[in-house]
Protein backbone atom coordinates (compact mmCIF):
# COMPACT_ATOMS: atom_id res chain seq x y z
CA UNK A 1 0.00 0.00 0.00
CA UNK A 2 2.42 2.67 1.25
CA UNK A 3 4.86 1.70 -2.11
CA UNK A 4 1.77 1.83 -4.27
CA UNK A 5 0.90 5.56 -2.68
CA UNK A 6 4.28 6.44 -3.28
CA UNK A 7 4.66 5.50 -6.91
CA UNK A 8 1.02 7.27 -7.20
CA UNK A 9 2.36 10.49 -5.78
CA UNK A 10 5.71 10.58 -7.56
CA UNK A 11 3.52 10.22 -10.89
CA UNK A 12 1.42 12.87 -10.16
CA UNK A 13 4.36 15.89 -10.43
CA UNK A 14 5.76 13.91 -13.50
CA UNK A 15 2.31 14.23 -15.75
CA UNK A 16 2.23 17.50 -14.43
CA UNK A 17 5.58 18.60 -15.01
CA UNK A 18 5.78 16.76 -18.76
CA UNK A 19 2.55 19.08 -19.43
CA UNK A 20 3.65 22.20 -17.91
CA UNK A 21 7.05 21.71 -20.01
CA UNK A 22 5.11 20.93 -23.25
CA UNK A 23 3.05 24.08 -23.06
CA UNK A 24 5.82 25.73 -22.59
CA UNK A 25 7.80 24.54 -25.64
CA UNK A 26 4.94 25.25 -27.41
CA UNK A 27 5.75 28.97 -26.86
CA UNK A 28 9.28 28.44 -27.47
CA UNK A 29 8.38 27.40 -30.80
CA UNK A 30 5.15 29.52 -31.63
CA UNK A 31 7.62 32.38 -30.76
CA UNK A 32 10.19 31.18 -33.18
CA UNK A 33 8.13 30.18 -35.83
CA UNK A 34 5.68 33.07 -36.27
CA UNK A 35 8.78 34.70 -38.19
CA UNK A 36 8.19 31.98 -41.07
CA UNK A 37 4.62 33.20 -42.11
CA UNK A 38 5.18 36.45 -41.58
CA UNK A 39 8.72 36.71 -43.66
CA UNK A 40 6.64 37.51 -46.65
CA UNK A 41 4.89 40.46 -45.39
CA UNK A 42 7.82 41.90 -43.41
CA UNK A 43 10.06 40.74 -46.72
CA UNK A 44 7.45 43.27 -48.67
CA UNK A 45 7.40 46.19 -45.99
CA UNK A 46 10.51 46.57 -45.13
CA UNK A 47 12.35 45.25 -48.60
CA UNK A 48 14.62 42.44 -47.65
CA UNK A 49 16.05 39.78 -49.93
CA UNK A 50 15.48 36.65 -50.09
CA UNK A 51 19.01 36.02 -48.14
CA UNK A 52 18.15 38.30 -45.53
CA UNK A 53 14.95 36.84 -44.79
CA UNK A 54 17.33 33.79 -44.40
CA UNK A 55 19.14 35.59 -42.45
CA UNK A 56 16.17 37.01 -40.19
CA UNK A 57 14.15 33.47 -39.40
CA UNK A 58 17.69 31.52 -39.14
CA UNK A 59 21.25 32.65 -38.46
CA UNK A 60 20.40 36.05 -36.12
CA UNK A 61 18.26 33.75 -33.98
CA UNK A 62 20.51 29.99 -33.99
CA UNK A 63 23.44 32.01 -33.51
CA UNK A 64 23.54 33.01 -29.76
CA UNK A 65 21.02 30.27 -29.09
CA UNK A 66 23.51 27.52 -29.96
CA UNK A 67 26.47 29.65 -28.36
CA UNK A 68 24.62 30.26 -25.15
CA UNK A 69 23.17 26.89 -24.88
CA UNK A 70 26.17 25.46 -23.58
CA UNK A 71 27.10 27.51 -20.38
CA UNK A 72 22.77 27.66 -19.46
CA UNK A 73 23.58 23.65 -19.62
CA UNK A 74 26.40 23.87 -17.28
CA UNK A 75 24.34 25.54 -15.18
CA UNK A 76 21.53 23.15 -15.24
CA UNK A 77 23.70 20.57 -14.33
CA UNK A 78 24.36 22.11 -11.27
CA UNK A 79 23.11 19.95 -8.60
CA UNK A 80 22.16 23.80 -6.27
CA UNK A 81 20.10 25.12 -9.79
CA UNK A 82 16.30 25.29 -10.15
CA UNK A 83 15.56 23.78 -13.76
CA UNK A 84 12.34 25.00 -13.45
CA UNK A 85 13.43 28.41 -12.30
CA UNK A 86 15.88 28.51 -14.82
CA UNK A 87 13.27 27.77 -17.64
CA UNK A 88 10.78 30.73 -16.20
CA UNK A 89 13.57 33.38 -16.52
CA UNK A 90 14.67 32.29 -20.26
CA UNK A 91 10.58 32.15 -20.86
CA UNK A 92 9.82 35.74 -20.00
CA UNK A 93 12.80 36.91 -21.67
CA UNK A 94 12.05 35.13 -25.31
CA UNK A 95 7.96 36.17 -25.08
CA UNK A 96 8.85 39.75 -24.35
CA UNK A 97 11.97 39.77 -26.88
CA UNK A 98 9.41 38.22 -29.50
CA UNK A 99 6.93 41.11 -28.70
CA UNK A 100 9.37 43.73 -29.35
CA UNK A 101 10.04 42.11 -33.17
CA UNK A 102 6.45 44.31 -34.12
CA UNK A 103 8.42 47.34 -33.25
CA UNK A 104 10.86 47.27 -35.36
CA UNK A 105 10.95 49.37 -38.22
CA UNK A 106 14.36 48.45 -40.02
CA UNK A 107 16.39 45.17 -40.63
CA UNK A 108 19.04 46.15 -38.11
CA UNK A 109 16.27 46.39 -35.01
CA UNK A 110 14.40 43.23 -36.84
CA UNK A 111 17.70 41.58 -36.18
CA UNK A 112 18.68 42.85 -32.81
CA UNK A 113 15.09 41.82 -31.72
CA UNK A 114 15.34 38.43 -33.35
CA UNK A 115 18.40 37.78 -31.45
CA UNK A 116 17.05 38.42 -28.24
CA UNK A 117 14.40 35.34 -28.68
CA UNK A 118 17.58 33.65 -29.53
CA UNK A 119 18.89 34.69 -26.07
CA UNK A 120 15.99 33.53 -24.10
CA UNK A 121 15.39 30.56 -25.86
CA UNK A 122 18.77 28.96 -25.21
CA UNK A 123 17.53 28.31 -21.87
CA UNK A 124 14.51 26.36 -22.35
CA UNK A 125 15.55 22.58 -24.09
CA UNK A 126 19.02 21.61 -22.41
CA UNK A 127 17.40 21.76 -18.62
CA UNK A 128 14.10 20.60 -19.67
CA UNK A 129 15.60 17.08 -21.36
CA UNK A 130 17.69 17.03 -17.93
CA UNK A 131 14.47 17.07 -16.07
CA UNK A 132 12.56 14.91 -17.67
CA UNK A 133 15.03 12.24 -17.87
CA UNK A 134 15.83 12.42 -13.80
CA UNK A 135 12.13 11.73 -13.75
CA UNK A 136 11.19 9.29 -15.93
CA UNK A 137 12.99 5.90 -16.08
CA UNK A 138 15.07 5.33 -19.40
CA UNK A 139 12.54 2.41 -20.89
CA UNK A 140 10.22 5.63 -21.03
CA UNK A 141 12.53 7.99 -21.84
CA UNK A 142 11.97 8.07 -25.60
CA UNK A 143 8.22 8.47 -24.89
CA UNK A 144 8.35 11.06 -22.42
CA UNK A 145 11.05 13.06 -24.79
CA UNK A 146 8.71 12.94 -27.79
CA UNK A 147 5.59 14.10 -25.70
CA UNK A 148 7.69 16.97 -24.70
CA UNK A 149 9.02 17.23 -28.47
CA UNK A 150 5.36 17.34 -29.42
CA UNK A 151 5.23 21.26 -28.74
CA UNK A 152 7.43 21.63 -31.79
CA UNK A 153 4.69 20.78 -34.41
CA UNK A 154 1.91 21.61 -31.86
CA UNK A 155 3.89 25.18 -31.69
CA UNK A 156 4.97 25.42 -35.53
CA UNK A 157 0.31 24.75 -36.26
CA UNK A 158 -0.45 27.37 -33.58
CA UNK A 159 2.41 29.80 -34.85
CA UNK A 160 1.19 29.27 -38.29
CA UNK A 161 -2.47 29.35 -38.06
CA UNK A 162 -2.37 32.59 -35.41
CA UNK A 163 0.35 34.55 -36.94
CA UNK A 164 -1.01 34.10 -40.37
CA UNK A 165 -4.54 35.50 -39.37
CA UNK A 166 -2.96 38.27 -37.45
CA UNK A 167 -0.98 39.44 -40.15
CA UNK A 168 -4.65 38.89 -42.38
CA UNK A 169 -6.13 40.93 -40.27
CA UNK A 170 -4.09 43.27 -38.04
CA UNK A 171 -0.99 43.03 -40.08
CA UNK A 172 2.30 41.65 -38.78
CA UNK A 173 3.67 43.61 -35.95
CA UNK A 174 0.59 43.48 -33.97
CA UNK A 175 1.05 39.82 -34.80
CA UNK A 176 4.59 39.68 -32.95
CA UNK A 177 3.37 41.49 -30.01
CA UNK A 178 -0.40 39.72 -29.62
CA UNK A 179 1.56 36.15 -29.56
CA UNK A 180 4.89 37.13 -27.50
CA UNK A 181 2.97 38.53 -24.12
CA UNK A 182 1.43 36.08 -23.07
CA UNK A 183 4.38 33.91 -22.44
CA UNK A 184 5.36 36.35 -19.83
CA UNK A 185 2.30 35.31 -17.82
CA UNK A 186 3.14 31.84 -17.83
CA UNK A 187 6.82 32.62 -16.52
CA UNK A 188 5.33 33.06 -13.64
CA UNK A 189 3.33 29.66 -13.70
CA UNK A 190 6.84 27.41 -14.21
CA UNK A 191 8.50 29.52 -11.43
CA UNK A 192 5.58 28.96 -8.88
CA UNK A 193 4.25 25.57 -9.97
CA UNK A 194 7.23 23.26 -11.03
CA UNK A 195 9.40 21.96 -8.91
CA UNK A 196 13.55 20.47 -9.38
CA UNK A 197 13.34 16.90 -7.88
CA UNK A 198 17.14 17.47 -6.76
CA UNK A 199 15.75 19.51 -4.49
CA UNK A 200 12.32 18.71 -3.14
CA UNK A 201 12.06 14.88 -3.35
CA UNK A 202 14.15 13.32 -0.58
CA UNK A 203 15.67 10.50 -2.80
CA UNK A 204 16.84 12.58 -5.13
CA UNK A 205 18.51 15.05 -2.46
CA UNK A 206 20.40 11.97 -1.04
CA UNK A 207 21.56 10.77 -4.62
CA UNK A 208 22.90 14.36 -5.12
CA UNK A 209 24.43 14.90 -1.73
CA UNK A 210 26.35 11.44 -2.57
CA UNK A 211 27.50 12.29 -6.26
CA UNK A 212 30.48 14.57 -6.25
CA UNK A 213 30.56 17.86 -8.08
CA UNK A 214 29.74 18.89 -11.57
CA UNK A 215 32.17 17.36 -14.30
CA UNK A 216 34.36 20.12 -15.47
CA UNK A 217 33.39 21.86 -19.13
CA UNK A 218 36.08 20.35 -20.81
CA UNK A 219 35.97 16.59 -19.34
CA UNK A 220 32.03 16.87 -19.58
CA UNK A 221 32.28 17.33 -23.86
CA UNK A 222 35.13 14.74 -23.97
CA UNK A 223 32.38 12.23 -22.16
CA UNK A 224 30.02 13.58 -24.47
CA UNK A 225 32.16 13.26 -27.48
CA UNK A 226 33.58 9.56 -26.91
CA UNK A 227 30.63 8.13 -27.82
CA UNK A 228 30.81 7.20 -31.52
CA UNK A 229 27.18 6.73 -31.58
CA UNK A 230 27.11 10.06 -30.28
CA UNK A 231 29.18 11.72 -32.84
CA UNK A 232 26.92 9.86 -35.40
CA UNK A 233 23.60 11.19 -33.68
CA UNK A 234 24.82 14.88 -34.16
CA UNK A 235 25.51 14.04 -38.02
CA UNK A 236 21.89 13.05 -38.54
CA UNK A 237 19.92 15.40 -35.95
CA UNK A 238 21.76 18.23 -37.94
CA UNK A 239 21.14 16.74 -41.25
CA UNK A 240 17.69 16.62 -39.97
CA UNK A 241 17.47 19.91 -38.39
CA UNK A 242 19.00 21.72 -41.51
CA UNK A 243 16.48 20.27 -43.99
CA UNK A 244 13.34 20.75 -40.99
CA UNK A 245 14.08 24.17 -40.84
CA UNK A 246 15.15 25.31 -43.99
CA UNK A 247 11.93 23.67 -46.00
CA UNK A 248 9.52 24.84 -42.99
CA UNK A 249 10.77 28.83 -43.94
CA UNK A 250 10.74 28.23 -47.63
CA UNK A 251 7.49 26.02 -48.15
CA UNK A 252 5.44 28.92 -46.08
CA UNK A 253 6.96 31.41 -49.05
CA UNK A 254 6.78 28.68 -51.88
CA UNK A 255 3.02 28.42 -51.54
CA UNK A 256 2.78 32.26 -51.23
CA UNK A 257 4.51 33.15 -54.12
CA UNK A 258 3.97 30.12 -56.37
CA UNK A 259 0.17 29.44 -55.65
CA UNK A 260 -0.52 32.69 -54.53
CA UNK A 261 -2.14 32.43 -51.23
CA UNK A 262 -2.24 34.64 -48.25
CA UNK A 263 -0.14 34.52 -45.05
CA UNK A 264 -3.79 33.28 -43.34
CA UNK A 265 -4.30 31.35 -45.82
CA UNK A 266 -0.78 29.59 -45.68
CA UNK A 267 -1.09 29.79 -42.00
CA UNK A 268 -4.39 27.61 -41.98
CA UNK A 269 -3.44 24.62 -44.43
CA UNK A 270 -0.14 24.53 -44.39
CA UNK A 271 0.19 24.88 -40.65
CA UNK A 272 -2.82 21.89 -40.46
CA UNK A 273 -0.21 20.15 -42.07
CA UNK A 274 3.15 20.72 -40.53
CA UNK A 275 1.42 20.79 -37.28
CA UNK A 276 -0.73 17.24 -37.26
CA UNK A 277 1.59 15.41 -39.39
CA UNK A 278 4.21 16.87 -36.78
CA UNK A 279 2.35 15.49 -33.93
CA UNK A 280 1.68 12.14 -35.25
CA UNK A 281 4.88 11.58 -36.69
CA UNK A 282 6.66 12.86 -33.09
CA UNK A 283 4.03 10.32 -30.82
CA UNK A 284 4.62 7.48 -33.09
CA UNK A 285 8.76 8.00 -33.67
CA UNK A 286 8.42 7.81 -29.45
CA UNK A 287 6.16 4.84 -29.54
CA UNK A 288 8.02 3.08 -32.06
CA UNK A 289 11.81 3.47 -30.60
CA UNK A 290 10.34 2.18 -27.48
CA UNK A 291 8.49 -0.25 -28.94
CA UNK A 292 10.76 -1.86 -30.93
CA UNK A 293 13.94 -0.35 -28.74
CA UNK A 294 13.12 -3.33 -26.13
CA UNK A 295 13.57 -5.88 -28.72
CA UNK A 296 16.86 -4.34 -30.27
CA UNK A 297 18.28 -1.53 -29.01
CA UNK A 298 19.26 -0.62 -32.60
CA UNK A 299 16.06 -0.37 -33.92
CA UNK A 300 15.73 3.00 -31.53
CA UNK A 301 16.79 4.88 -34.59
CA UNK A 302 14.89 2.34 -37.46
CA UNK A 303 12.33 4.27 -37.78
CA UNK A 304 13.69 7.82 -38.23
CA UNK A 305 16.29 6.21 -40.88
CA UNK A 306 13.26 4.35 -42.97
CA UNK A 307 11.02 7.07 -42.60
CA UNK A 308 13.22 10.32 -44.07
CA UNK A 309 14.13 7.98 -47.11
CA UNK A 310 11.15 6.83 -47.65
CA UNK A 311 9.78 10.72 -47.24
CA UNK A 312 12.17 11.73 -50.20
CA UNK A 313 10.15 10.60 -53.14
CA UNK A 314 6.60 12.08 -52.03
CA UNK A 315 8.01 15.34 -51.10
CA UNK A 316 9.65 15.75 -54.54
CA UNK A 317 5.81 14.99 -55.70
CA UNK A 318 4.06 17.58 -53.40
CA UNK A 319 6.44 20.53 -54.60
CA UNK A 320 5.83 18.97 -58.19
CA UNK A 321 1.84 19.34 -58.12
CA UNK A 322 0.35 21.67 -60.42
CA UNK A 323 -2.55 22.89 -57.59
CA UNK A 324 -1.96 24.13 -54.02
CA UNK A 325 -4.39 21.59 -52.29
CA UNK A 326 -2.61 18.58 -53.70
CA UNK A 327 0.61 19.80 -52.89
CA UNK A 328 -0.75 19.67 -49.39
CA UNK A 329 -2.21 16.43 -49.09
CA UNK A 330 1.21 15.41 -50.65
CA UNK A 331 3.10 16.85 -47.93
CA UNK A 332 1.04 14.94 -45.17
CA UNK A 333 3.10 11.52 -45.26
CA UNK A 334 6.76 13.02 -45.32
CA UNK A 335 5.78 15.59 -42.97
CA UNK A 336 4.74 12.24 -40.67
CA UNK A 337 7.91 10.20 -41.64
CA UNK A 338 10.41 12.92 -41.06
CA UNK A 339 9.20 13.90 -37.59
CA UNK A 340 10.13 9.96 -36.44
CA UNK A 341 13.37 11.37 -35.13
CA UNK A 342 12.71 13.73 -32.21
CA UNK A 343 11.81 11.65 -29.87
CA UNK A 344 14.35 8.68 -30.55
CA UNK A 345 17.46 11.39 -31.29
CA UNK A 346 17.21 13.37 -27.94
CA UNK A 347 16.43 9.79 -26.00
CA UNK A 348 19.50 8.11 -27.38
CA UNK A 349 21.56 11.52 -27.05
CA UNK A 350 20.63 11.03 -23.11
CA UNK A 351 21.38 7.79 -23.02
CA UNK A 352 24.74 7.65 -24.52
CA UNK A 353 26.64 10.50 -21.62
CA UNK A 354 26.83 9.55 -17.73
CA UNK A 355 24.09 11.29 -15.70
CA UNK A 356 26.36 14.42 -14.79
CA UNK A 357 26.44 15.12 -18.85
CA UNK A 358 22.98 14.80 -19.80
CA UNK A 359 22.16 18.44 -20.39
CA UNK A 360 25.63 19.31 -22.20
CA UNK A 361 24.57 16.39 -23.98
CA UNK A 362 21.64 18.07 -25.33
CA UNK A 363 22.81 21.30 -25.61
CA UNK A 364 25.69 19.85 -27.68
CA UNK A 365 23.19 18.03 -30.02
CA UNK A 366 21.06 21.48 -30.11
CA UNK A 367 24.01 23.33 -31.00
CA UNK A 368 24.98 21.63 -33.80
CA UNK A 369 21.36 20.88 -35.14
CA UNK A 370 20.65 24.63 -34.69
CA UNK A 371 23.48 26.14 -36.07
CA UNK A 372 23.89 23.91 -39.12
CA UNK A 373 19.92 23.40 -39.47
CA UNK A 374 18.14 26.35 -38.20
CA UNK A 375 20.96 28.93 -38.32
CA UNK A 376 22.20 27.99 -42.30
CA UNK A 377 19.45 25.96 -43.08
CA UNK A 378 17.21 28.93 -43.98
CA UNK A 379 19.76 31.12 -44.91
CA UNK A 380 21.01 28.93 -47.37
CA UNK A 381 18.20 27.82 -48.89
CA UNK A 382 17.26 31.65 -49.41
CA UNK A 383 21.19 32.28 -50.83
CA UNK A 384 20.17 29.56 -53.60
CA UNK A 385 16.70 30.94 -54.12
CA UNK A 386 18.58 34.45 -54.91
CA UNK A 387 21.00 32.82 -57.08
CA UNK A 388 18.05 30.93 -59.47
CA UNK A 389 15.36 34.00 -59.63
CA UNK A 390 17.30 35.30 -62.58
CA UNK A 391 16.89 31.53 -64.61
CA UNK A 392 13.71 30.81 -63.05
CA UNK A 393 11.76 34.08 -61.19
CA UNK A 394 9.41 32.88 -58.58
CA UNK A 395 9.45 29.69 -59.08
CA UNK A 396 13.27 29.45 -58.11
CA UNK A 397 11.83 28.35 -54.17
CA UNK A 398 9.88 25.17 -56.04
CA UNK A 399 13.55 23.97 -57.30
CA UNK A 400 15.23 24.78 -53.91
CA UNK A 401 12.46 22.52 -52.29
CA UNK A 402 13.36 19.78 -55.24
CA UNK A 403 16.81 19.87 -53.63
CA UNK A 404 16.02 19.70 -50.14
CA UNK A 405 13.74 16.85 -50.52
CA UNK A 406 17.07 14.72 -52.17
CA UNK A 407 18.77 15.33 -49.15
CA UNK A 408 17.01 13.84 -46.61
CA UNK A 409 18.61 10.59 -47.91
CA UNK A 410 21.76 11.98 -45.94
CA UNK A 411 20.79 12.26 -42.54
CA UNK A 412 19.08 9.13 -43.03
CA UNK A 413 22.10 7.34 -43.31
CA UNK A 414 23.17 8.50 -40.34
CA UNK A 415 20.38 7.57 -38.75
CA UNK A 416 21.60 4.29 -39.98
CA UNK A 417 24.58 4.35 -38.98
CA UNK A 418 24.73 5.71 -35.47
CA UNK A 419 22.02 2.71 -34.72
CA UNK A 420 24.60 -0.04 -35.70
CA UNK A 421 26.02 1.62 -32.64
CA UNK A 422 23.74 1.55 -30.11
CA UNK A 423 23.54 -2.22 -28.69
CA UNK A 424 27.12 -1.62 -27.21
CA UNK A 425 27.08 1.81 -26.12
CA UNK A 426 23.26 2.96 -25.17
CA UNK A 427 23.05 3.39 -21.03
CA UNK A 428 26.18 2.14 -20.60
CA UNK A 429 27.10 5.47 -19.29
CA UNK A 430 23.40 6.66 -18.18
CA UNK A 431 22.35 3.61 -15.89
């Protein structure tokens, strides 16, 4: 009876801290998406290039959030930090940072602004994965991770759908300040409601008291980077993460300029479609590396390595299609089968670093995949764009989306690859 009460209670604070954290990744990415279906407008008022939209939506942002990510990791991985007070702080400071992007009236203050969500949302991922995973045992990890993960496509659909009917109706500055305040407001619900486990639940205090201090920076990333598996996991989440990112700017644009819809518009379809196919893809990657995971530990990363080559030759078809609502229901099935990965990617990255690690782990593994995919990944698809309109006008987007869809056969392989890996190395270090 009294273990049964105990397990109960202990349960209760996880389901409530794994929805408390999803909500509030949901504003970390509503916040950093909104800038996708509003490029076009801002693009028209304030006369930017196609590179320095890139430039906007990707590299200003992924720049100090990669470069920042690291240290806020350190500190999460301090056994005396709140994780949950840590998250509040970078909260408020992305929501009102993303509120100030409506005020802006040149590319310089766009940019400055833009950073400043960068800032704030360095501090959100690296000591949320470390959270979750001292709460949740590792044969749930994966799931727990991709319920988490789900506020990415659940954020990208709410980001879409609201920013795009702002900008409809209000236009988009009031868009940037309507959705950026009220993540302020719920700063204040993570730094009152959620608790650290290190520091409230009594085993947890003891298993801290008895582990010596924090690895140093430098030993921490060695840990990190012996794992070949590892090393293998950032080649493929960044693969990943560049293609994700790069096609989720340019497809917003590509339907705005080649089948001539509005931001709203955009907003409501496509985001029906990045966002559900997000979701399911994300719950069923989780289910399926756990699923299968407990059979081989290997076939963690099957389904993430089937799914983005099988995604390849439907994509090509949906950016092919001669009318806007078949290019949608095209992009439905690779949207699902390249979303397998979250969930498996940031479970195996936890897995493969001793306990002390786990959030450089993930902050390494965001660094990379947001540098490479969400700081160039936009920016160079934008560079390419500029570098076809004189061959092919506005339809030089539809041939950079051709391109991107070819190389998701890269990270893929990876995928592949790193999971060869994973029977000998996966919680060896993390049990």
């Amino acid at each position: 009876m009294a273990i049964a009460a105990a397990t109960a209670a202990h349960a209760h604070p996880v389901r409530l801290t794994l929805w408390i954290l999803l909500v509030v990744y949901v504003f970390n990415f509503i916040d950093r998406q909104i800038v996708n279906i509003l490029a076009e407008p801002i693009a028209r008022d304030l006369k930017l290039s196609d590179t320095q939209i890139g430039l906007m939506t990707g590299l200003a942002f992924a720049l100090f959030y990669t470069v920042l990510g690291i240290p806020i990791a350190r500190l999460a991985d301090r056994q005396t930090t709140s994780r949950p007070r840590l998250i509040a702080v970078a909260l408020a400071l992305w929501s009102g940072a993303t509120a100030l992007c409506g005020l802006a009236q040149n590319f310089p203050q766009l940019l400055l602004a833009r950073i400043g969500v960068g800032v704030g949302e360095a501090g959100c991922t690296p000591p949320a994965h470390s959270l979750i995973s001292d709460m949740v045992p590792p044969e749930k990890r994966a799931s727990a991770l991709a319920f988490y993960s789900l506020g990415i496509p659940v954020g990208t659909l709410l980001g879409m759908i609201i920013g795009g009917t702002l900008a409809d109706r209000m236009g988009w500055r009031e868009a940037f300040v309507i959705v950026g305040l009220p993540g302020v407001a719920l700063a204040l619900v993570v730094w009152f409601v959620l608790r650290d486990p290190r520091r409230t639940d009594a085993a947890a205090i003891l298993r801290a008291q008895s582990q010596p201090a924090a690895l140093p920076l430098g030993r921490a990333l060695g840990e990190v980077m012996r794992s070949r598996a590892y090393v293998l996991l950032l080649f493929a989440g960044s693969g990943a993460s560049f293609l994700s990112y790069g096609k989720a700017t340019w497809t917003t644009i590509f339907f705005q300029r080649t089948h001539e819809l509005s931001p709203g518009q955009v907003g409501l379809w496509f985001g029906l479609i990045a966002g559900v196919g997000g979701m399911c893809g994300t719950l069923l990657g989780g289910y399926l590396a756990d699923r299968f995971g407990a059979v081989n530990r290997r076939h963690v990363l099957s389904a993430p390595a089937i799914g983005m080559a099988l995604a390849v030759p439907l994509a090509i078809a949906a950016y092919h299609a001669p009318s806007w609502p078949l290019a949608l229901v095209l992009l439905f099935v690779p949207t699902v089968f390249n979303s397998f990965y979250y969930g498996p990617c940031y479970s195996a990255a936890q897995g493969l670093v001793p306990v002390r690690a786990r959030a450089i782990a993930a902050a390494s593994l965001l660094f990379f995949q947001n540098l490479i995919g969400l700081g160039l990944g936009p920016l160079f698809f934008g560079m390419l764009s500029d570098w076809l309109q004189p061959s092919y006008g506005a339809e030089s987007v539809r041939y950079v989306l051709y391109g991107a869809a070819v190389l998701g056969l890269v990270p893929a392989f990876f995928f592949w690859r790193c999971s060869l890996h994973l029977d000998a190395e996966l919680d060896q270090k993390g049990a």
